[in-house]
PDB file of N, CA and C in Angstrom:
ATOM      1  N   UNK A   1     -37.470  36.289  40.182  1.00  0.00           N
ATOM      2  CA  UNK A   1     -38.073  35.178  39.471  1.00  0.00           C
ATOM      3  C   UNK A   1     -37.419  33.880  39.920  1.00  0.00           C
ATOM      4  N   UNK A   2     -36.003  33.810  39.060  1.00  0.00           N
ATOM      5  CA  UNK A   2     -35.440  32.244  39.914  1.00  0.00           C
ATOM      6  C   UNK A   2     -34.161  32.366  40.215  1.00  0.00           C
ATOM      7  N   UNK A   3     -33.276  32.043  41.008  1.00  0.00           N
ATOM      8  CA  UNK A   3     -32.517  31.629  40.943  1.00  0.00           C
ATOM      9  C   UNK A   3     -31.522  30.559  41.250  1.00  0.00           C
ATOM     10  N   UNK A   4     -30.521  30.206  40.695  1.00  0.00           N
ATOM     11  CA  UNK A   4     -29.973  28.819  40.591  1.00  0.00           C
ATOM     12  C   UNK A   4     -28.063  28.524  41.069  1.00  0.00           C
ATOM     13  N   UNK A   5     -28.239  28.188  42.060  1.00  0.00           N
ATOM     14  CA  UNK A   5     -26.429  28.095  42.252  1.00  0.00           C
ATOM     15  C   UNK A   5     -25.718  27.390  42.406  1.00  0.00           C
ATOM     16  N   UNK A   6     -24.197  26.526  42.713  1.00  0.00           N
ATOM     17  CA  UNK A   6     -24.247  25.173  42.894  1.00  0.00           C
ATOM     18  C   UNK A   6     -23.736  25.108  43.904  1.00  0.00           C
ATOM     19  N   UNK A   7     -23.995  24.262  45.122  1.00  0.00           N
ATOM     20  CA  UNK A   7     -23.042  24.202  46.344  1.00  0.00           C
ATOM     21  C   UNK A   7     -24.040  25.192  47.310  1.00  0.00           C
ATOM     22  N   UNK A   8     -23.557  24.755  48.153  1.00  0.00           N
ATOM     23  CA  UNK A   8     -23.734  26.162  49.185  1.00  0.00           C
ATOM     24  C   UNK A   8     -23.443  27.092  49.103  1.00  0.00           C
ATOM     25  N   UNK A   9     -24.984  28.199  49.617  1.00  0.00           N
ATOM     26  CA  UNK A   9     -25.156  29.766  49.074  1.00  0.00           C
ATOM     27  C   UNK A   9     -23.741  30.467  50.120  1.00  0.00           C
ATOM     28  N   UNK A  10     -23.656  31.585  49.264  1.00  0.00           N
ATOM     29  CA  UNK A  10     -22.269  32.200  50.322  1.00  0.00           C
ATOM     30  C   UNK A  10     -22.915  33.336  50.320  1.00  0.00           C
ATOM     31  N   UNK A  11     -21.447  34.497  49.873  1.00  0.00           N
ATOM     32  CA  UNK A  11     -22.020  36.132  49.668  1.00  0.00           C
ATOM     33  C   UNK A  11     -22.507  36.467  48.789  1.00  0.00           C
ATOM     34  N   UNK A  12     -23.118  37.368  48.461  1.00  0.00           N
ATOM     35  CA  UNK A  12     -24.202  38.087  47.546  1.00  0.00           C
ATOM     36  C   UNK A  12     -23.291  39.359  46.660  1.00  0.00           C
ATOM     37  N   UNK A  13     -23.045  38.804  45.317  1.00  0.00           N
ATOM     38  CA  UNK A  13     -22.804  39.679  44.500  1.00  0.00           C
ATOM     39  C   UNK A  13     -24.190  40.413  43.838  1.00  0.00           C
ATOM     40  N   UNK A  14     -23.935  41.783  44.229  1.00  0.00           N
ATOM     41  CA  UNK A  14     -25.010  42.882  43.620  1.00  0.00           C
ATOM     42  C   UNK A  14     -24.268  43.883  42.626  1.00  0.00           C
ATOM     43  N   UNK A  15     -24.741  44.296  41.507  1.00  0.00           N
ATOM     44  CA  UNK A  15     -24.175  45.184  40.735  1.00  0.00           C
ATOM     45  C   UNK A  15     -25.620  45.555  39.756  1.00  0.00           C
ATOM     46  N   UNK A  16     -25.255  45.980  38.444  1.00  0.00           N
ATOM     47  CA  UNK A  16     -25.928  46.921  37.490  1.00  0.00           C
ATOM     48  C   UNK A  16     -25.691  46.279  35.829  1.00  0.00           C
ATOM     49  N   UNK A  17     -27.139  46.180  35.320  1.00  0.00           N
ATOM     50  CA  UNK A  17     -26.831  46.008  34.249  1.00  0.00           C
ATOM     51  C   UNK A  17     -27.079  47.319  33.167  1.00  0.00           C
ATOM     52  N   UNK A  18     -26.643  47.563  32.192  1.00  0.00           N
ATOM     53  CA  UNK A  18     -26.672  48.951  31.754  1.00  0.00           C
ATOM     54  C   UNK A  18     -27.194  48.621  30.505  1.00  0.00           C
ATOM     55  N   UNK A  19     -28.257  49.002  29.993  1.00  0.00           N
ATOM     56  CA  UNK A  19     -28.367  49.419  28.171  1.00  0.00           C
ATOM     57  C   UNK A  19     -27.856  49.832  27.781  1.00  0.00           C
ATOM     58  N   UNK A  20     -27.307  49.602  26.427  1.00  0.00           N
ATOM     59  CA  UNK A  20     -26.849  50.835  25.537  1.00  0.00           C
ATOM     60  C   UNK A  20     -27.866  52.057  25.240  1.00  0.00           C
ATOM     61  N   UNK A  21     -28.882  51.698  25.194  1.00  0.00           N
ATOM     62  CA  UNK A  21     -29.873  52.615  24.878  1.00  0.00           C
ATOM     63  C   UNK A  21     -31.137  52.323  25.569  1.00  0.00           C
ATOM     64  N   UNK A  22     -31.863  53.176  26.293  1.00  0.00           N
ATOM     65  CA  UNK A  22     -33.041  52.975  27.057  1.00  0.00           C
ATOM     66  C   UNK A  22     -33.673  52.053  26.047  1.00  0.00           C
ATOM     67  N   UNK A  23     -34.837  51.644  27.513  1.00  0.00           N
ATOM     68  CA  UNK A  23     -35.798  50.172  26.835  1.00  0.00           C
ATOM     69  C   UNK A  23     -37.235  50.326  27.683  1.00  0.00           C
ATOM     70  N   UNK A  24     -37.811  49.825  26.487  1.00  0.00           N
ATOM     71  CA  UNK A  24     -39.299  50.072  27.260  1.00  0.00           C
ATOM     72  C   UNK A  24     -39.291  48.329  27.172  1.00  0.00           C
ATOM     73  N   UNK A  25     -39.829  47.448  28.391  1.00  0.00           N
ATOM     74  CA  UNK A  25     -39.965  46.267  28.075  1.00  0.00           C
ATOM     75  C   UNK A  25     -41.890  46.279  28.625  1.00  0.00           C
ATOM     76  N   UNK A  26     -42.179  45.280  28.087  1.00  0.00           N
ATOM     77  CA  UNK A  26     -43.546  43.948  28.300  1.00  0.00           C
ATOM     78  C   UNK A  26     -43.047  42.601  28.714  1.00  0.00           C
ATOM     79  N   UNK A  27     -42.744  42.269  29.780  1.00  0.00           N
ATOM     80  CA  UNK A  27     -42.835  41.263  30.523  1.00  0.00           C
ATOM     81  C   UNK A  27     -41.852  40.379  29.646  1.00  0.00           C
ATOM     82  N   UNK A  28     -40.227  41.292  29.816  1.00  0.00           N
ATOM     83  CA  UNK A  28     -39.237  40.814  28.991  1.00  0.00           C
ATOM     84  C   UNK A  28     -38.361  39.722  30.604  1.00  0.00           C
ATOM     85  N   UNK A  29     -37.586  39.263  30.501  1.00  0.00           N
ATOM     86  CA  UNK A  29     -36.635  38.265  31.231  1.00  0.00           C
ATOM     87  C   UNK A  29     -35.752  38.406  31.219  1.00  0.00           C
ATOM     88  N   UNK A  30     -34.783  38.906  32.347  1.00  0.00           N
ATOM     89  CA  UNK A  30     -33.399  39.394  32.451  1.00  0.00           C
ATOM     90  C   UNK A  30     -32.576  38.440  33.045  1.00  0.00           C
ATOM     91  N   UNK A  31     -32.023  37.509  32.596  1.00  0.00           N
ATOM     92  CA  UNK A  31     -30.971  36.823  33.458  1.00  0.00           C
ATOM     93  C   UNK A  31     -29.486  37.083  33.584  1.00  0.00           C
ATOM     94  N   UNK A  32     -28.821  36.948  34.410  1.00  0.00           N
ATOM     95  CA  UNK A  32     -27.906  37.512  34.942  1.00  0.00           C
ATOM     96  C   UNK A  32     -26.864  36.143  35.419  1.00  0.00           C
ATOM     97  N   UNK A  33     -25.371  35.831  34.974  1.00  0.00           N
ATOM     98  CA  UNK A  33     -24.750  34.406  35.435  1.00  0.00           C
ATOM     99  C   UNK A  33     -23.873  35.057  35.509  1.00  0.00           C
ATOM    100  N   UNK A  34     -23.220  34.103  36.732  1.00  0.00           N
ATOM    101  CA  UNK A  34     -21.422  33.953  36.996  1.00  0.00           C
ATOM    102  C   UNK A  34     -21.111  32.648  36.530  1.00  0.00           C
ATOM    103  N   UNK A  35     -19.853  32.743  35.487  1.00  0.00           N
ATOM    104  CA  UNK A  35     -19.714  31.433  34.652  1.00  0.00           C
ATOM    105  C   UNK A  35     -17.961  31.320  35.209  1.00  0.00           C
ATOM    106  N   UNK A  36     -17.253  30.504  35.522  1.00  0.00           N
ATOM    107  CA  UNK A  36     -16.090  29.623  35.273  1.00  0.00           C
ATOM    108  C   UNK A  36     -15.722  29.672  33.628  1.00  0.00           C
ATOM    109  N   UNK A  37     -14.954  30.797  33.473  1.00  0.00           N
ATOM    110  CA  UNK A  37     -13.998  30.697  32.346  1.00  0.00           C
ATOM    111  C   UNK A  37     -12.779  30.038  32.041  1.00  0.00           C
ATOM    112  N   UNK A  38     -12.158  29.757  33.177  1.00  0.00           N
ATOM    113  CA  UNK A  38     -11.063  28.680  33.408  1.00  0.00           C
ATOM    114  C   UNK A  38     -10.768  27.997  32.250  1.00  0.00           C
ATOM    115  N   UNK A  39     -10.979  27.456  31.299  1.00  0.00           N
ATOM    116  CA  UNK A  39     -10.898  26.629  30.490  1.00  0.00           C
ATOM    117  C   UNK A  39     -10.933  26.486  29.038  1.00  0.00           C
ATOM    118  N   UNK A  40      -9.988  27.453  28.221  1.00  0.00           N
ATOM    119  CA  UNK A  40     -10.109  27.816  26.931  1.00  0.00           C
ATOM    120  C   UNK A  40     -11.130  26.299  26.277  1.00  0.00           C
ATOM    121  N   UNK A  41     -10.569  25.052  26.313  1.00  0.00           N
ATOM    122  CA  UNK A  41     -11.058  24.068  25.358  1.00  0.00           C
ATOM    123  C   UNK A  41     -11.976  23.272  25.967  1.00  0.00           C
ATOM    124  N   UNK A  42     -12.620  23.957  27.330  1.00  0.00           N
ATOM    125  CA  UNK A  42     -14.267  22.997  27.097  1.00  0.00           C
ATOM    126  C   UNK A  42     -15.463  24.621  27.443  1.00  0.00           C
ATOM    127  N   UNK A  43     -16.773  24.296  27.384  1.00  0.00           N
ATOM    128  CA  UNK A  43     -18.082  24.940  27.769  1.00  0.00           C
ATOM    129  C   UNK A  43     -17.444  25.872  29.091  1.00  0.00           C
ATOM    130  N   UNK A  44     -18.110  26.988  29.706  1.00  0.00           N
ATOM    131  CA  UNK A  44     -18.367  27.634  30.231  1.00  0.00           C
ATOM    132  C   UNK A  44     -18.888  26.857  31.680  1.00  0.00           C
ATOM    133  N   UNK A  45     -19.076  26.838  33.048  1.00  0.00           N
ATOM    134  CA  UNK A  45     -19.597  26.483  33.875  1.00  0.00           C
ATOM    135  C   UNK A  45     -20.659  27.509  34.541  1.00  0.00           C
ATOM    136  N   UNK A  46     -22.006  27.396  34.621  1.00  0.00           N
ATOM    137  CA  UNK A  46     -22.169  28.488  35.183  1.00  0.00           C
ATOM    138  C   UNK A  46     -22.099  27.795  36.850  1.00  0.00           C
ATOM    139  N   UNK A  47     -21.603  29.228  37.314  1.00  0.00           N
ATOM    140  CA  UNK A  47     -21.805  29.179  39.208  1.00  0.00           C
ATOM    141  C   UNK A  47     -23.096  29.728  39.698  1.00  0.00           C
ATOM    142  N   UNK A  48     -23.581  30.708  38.956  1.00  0.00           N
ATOM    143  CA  UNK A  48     -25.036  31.158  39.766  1.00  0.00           C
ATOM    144  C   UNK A  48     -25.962  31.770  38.550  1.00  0.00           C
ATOM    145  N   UNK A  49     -26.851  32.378  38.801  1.00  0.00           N
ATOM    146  CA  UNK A  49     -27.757  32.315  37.971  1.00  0.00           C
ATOM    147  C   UNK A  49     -29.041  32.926  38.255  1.00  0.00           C
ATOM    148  N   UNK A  50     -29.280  33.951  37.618  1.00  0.00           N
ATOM    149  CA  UNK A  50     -31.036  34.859  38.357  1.00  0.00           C
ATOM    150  C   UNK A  50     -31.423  35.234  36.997  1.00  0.00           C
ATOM    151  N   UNK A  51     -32.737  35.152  37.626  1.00  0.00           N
ATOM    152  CA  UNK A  51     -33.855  35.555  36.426  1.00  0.00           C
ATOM    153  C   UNK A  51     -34.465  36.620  36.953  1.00  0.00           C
ATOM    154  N   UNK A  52     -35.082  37.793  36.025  1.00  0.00           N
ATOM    155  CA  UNK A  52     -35.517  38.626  36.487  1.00  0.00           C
ATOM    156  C   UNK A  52     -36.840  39.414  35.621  1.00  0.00           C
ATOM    157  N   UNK A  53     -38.366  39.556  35.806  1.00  0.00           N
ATOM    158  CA  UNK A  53     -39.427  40.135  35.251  1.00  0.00           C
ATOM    159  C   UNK A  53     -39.098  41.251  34.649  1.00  0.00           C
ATOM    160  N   UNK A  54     -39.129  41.990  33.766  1.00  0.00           N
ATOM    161  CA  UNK A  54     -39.251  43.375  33.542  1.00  0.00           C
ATOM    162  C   UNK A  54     -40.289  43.622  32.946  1.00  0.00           C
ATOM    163  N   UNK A  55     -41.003  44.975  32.926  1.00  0.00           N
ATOM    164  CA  UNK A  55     -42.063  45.807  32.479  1.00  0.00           C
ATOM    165  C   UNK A  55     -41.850  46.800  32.708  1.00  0.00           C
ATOM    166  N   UNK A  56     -41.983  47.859  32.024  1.00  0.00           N
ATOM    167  CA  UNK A  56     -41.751  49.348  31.962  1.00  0.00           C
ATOM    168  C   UNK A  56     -40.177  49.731  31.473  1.00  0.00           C
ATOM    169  N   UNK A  57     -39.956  51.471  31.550  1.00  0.00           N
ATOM    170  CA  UNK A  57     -39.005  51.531  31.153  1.00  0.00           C
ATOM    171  C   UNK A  57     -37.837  51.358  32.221  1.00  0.00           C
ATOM    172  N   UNK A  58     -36.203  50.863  31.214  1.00  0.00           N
ATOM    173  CA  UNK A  58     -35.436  50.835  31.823  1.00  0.00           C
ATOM    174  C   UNK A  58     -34.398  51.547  31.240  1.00  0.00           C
ATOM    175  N   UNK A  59     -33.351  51.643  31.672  1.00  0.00           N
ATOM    176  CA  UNK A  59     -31.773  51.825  31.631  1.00  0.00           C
ATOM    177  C   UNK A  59     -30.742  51.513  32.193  1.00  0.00           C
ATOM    178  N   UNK A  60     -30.851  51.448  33.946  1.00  0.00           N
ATOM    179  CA  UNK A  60     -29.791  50.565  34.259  1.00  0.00           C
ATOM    180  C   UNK A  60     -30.853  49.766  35.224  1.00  0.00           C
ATOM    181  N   UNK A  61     -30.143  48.243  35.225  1.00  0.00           N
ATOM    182  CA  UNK A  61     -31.341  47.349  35.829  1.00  0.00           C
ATOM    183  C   UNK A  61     -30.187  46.636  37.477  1.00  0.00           C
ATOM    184  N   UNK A  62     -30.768  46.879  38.115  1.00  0.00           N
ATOM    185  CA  UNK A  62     -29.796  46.180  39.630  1.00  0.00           C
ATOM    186  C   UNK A  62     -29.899  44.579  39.361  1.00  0.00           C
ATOM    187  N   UNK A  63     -29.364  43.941  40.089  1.00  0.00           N
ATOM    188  CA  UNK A  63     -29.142  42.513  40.220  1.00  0.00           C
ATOM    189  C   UNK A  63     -28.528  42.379  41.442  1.00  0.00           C
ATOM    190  N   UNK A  64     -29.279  40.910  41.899  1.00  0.00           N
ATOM    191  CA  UNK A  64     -27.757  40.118  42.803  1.00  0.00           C
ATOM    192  C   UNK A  64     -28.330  38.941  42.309  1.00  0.00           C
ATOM    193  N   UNK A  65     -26.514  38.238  43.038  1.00  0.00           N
ATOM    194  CA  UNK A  65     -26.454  37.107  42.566  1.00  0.00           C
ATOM    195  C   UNK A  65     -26.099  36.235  43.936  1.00  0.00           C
ATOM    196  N   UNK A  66     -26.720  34.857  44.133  1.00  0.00           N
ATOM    197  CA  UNK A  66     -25.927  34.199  45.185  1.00  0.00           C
ATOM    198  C   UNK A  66     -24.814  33.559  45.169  1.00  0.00           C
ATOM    199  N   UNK A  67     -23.500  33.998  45.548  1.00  0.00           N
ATOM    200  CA  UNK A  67     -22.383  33.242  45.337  1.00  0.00           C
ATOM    201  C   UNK A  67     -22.263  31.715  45.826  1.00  0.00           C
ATOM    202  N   UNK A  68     -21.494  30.700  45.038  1.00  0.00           N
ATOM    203  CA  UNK A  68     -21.270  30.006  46.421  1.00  0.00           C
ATOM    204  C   UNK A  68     -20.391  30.074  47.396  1.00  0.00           C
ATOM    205  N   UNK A  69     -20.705  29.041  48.510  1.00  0.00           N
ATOM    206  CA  UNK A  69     -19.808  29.398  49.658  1.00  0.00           C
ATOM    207  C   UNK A  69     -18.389  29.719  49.067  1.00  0.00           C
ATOM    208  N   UNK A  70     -17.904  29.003  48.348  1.00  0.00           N
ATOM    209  CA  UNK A  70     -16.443  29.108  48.206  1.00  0.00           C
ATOM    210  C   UNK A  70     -15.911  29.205  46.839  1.00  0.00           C
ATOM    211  N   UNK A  71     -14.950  30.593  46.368  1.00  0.00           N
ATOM    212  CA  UNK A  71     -14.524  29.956  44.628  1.00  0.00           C
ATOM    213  C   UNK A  71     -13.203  30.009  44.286  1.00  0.00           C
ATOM    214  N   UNK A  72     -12.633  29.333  44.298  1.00  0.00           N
ATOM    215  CA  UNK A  72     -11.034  29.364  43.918  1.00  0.00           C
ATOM    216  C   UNK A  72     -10.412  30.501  43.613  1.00  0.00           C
ATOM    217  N   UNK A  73      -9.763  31.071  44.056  1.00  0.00           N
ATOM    218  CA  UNK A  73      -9.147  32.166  43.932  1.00  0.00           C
ATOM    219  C   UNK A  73      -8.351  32.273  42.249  1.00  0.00           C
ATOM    220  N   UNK A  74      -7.930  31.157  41.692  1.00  0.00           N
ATOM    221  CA  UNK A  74      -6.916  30.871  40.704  1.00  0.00           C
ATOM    222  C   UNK A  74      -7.586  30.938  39.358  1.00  0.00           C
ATOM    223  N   UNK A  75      -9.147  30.848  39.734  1.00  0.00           N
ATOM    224  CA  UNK A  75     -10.096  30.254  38.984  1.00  0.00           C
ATOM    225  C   UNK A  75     -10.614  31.768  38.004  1.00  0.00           C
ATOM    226  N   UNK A  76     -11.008  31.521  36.453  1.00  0.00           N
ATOM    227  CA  UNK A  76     -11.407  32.824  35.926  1.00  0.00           C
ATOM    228  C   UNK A  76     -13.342  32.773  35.848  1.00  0.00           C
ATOM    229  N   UNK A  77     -13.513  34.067  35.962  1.00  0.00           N
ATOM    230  CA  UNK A  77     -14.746  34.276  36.427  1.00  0.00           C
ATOM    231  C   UNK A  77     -15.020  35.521  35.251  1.00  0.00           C
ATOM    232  N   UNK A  78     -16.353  35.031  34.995  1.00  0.00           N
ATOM    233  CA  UNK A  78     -17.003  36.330  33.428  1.00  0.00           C
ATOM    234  C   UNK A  78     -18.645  36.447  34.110  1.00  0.00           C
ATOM    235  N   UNK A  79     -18.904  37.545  33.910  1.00  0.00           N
ATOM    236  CA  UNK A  79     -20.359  37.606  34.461  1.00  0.00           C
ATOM    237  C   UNK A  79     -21.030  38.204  32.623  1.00  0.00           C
ATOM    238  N   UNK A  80     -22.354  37.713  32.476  1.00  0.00           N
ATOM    239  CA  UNK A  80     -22.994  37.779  31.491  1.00  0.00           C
ATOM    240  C   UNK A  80     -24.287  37.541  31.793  1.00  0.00           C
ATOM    241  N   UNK A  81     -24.856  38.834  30.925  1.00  0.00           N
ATOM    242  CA  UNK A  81     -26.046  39.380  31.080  1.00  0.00           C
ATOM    243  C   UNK A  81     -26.938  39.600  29.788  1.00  0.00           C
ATOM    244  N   UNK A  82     -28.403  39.244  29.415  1.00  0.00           N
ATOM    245  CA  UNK A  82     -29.200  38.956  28.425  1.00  0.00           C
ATOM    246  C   UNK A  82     -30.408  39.265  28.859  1.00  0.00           C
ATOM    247  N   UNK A  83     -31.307  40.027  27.779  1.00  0.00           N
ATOM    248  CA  UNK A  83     -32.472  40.438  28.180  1.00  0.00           C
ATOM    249  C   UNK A  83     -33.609  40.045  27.191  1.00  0.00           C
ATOM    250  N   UNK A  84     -34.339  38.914  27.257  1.00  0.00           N
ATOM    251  CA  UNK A  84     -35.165  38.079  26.080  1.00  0.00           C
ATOM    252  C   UNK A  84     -36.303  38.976  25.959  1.00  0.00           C
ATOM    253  N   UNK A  85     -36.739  39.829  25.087  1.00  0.00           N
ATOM    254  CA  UNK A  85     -38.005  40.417  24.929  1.00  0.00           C
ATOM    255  C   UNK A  85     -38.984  39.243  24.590  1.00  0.00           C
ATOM    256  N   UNK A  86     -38.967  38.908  23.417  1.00  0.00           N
ATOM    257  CA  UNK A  86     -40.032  38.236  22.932  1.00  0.00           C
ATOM    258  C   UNK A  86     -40.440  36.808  23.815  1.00  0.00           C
ATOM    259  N   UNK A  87     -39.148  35.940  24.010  1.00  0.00           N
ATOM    260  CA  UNK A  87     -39.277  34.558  24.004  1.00  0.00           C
ATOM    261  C   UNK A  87     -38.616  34.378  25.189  1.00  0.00           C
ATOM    262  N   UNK A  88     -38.853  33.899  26.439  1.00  0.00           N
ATOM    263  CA  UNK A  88     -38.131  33.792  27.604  1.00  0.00           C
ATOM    264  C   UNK A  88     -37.210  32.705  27.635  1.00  0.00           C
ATOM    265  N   UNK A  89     -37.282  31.437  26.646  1.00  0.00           N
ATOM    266  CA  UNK A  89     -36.480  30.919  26.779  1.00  0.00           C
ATOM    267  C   UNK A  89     -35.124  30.809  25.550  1.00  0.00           C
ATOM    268  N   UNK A  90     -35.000  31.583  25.010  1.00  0.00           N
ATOM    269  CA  UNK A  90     -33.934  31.607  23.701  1.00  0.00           C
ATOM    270  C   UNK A  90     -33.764  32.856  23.537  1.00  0.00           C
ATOM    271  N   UNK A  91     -33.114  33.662  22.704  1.00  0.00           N
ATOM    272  CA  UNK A  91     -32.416  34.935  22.240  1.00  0.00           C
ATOM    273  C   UNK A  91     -32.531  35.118  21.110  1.00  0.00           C
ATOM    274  N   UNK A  92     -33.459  36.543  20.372  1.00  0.00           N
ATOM    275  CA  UNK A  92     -34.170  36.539  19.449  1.00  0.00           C
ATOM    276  C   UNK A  92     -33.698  38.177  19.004  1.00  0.00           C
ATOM    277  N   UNK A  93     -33.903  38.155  18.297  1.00  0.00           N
ATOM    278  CA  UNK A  93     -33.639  39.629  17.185  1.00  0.00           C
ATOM    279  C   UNK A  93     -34.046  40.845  17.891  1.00  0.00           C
ATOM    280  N   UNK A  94     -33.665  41.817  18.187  1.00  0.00           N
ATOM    281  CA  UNK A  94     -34.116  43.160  19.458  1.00  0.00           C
ATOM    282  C   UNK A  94     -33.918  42.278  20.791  1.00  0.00           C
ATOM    283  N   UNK A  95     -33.326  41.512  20.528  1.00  0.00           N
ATOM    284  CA  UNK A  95     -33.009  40.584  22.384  1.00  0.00           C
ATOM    285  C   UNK A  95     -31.727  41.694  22.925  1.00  0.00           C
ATOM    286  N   UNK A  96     -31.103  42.064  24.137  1.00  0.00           N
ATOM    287  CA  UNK A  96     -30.254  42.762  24.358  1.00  0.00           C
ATOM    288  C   UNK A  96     -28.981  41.442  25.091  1.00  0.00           C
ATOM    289  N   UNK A  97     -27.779  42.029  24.764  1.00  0.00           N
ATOM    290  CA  UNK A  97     -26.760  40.546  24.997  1.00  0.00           C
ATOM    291  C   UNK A  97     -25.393  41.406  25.531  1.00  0.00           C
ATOM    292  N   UNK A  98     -24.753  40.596  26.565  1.00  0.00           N
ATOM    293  CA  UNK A  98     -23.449  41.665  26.676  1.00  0.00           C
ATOM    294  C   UNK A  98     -22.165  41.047  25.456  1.00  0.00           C
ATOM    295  N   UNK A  99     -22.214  41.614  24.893  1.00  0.00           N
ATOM    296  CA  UNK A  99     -21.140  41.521  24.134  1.00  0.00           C
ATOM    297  C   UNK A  99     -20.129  41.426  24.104  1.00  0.00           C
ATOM    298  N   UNK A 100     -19.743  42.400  24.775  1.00  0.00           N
ATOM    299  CA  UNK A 100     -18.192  41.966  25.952  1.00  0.00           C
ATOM    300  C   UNK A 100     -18.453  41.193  26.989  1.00  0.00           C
ATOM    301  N   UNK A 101     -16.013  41.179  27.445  1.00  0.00           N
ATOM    302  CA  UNK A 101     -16.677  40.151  28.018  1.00  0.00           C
ATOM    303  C   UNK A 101     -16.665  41.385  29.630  1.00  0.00           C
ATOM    304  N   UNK A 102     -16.957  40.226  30.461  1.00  0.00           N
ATOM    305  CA  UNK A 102     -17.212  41.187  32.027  1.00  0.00           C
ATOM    306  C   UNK A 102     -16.171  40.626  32.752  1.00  0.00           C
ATOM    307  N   UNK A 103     -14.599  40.452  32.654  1.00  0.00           N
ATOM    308  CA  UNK A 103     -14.133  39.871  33.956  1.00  0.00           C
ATOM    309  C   UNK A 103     -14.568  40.099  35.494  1.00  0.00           C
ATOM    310  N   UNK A 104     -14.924  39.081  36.466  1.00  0.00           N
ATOM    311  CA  UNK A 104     -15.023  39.193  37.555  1.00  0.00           C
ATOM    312  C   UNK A 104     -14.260  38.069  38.628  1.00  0.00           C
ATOM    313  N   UNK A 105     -13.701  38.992  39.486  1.00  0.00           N
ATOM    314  CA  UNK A 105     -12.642  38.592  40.774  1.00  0.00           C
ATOM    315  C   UNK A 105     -13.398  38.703  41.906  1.00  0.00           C
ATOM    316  N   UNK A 106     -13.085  37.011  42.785  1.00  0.00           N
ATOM    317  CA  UNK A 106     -13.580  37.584  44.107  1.00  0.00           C
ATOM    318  C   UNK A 106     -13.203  38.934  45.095  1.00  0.00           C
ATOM    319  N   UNK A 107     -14.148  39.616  45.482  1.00  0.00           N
ATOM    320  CA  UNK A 107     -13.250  40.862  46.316  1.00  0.00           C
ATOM    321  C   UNK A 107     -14.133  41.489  45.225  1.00  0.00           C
ATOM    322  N   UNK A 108     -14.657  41.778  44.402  1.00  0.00           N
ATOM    323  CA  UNK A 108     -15.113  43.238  43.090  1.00  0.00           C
ATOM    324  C   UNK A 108     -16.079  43.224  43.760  1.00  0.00           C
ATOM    325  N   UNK A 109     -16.181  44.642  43.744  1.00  0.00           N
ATOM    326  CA  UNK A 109     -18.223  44.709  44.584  1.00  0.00           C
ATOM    327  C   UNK A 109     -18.343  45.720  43.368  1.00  0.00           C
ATOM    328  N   UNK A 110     -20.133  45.423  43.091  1.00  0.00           N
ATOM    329  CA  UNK A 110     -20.778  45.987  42.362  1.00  0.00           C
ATOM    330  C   UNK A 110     -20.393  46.647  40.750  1.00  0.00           C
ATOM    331  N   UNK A 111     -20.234  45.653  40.013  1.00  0.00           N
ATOM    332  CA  UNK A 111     -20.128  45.219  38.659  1.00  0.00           C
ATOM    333  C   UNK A 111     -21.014  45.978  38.075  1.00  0.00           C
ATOM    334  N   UNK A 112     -20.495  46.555  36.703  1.00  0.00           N
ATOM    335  CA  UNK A 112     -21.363  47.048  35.558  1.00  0.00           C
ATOM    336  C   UNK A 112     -21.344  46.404  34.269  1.00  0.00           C
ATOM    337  N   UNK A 113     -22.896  45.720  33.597  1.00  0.00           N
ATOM    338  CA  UNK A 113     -22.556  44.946  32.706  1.00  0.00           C
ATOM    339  C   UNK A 113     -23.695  45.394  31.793  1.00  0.00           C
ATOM    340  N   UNK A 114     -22.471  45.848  30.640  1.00  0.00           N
ATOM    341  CA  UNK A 114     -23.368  46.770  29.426  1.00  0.00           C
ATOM    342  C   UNK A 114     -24.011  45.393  28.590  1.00  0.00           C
ATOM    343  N   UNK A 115     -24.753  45.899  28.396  1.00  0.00           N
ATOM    344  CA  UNK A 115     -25.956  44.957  27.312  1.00  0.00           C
ATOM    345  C   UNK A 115     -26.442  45.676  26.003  1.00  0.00           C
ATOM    346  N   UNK A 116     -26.046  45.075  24.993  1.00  0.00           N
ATOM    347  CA  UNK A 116     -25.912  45.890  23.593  1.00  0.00           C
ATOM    348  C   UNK A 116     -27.350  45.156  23.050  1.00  0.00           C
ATOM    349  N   UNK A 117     -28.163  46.152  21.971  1.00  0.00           N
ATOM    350  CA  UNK A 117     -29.200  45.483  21.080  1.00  0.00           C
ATOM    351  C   UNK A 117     -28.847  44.451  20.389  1.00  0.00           C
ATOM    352  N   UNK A 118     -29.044  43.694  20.392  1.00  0.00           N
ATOM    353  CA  UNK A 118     -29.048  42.575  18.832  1.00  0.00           C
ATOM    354  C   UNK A 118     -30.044  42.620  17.584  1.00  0.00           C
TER     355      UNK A 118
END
């Protein structure tokens, strides 16, 4: 569907998002971010960003993401994952959300990021 990154594209993080419990979707919206945690006392940054169609059933859903060219090694990194049934742009009641968090380090290949009901 879309995706969004800042800077110049680099390597391609691919991994898995997991249900807690199988899902039948109708043209639900899966987005998928790498955010800059760095910073207990301001917002989140996101670094990249994909959207993704679903219909039919699922359980574990693939992803990639485009990195950018370059990310600080020093720097903390959370990947988070949300699946909007009803409303593509907000998070609504039976929406699926990762709850935890996902640390991610440059160098991790292929990430698993559980997504709980709400």
């Amino acid at each position: 569907m879309s995706s969004r990154g800042k800077g110049k594209a680099g390597p391609v993080l691919s991994g898995i998002v997991r249900l807690d419990q199988p899902g039948n979707f109708d043209d639900a919206v899966l987005i998928v971010g790498l955010h800059d945690v760095s910073y207990v006392d301001r917002p989140s940054r996101t670094l990249a960003e994909r959207a993704y169609r679903l219909s039919g059933p699922y359980s574990d859903i693939q992803f990639s993401l485009c990195l950018p060219e370059s990310l600080p090694s020093a720097a903390a990194y959370a990947l988070r994952a949300e699946i909007r049934c009803k409303d593509p742009k907000q998070l609504s009641r039976a929406d699926y959300v990762s709850t935890i968090a996902h640390p991610w380090s440059p160098g991790d290949t292929h990430p698993a990021l559980l997504v709980r009901r709400i």
